[in-house]
Protein backbone atom coordinates (compact mmCIF):
# COMPACT_ATOMS: atom_id res chain seq x y z
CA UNK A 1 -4.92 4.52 -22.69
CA UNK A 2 -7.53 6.62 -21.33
CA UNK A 3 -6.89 9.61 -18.86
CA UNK A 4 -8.94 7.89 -16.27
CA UNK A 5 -6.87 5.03 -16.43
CA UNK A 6 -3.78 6.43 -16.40
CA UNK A 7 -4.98 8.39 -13.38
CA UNK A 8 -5.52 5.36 -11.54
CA UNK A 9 -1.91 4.21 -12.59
CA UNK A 10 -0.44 7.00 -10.98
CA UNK A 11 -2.28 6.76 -7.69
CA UNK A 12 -1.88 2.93 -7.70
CA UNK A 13 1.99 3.86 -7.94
CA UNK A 14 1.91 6.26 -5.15
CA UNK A 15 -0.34 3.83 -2.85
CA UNK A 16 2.82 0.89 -3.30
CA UNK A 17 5.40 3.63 -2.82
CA UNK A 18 3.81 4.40 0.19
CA UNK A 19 3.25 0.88 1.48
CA UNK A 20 7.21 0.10 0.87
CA UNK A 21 8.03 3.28 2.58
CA UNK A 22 5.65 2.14 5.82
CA UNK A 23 7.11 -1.64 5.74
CA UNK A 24 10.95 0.01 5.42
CA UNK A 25 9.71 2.19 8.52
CA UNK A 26 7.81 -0.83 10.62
CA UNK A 27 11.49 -2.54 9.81
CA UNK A 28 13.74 0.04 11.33
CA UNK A 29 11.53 0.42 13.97
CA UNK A 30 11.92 -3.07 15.11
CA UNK A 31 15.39 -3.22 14.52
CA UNK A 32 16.14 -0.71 16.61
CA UNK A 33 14.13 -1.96 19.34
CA UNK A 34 12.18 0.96 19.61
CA UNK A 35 9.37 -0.83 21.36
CA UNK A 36 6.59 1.28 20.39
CA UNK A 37 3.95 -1.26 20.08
CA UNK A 38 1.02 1.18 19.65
CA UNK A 39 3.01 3.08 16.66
CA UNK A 40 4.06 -0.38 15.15
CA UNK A 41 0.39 -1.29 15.34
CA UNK A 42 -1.09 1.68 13.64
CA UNK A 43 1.98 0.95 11.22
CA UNK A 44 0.81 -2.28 10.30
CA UNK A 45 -2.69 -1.25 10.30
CA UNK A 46 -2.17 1.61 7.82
CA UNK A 47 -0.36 -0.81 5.50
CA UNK A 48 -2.87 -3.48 5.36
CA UNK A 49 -5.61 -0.42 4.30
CA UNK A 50 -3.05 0.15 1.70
CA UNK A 51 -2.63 -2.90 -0.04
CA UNK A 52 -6.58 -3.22 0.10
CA UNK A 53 -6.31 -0.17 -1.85
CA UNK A 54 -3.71 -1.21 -4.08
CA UNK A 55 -5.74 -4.67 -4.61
CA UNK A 56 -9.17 -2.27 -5.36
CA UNK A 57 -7.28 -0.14 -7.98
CA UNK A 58 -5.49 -2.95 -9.56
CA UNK A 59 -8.89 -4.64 -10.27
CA UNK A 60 -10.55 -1.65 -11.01
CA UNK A 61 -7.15 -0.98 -14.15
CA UNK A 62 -7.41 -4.63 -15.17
CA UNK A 63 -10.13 -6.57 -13.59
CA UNK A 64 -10.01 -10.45 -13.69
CA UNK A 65 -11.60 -12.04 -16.27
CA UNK A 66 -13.50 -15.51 -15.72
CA UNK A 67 -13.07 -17.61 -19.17
């Protein structure tokens, strides 16, 4: 495995720890009835750009092949 690859690895593996992290946050959040809709928003927001990125970098490790 090439270093660029495994470079990609790594951030792919920080960019899902972070998106678990924001949906565990968005979670308590809610639970606790914090109603902070403009924070819960951005939340939500912020986690859809990450699993963009996580899509992006998972096709950019192993793109799909069309047989």
């Amino acid at each position: 495995m090439n270093d660029e690859k495994k470079d990609l690895i790594k951030k792919l593996l920080l960019l899902e720890q972070e998106h678990r992290d924001l949906d565990e946050i968005i979670h308590q959040i809610q639970e606790k009835k914090m109603i902070n809709l403009d924070k819960i928003q951005r939340l939500k927001k912020r986690k859809l750009l990450l699993k963009d990125s996580i899509t992006k970098l998972k096709d950019s490790i192993e793109p799909d092949i069309i047989a």
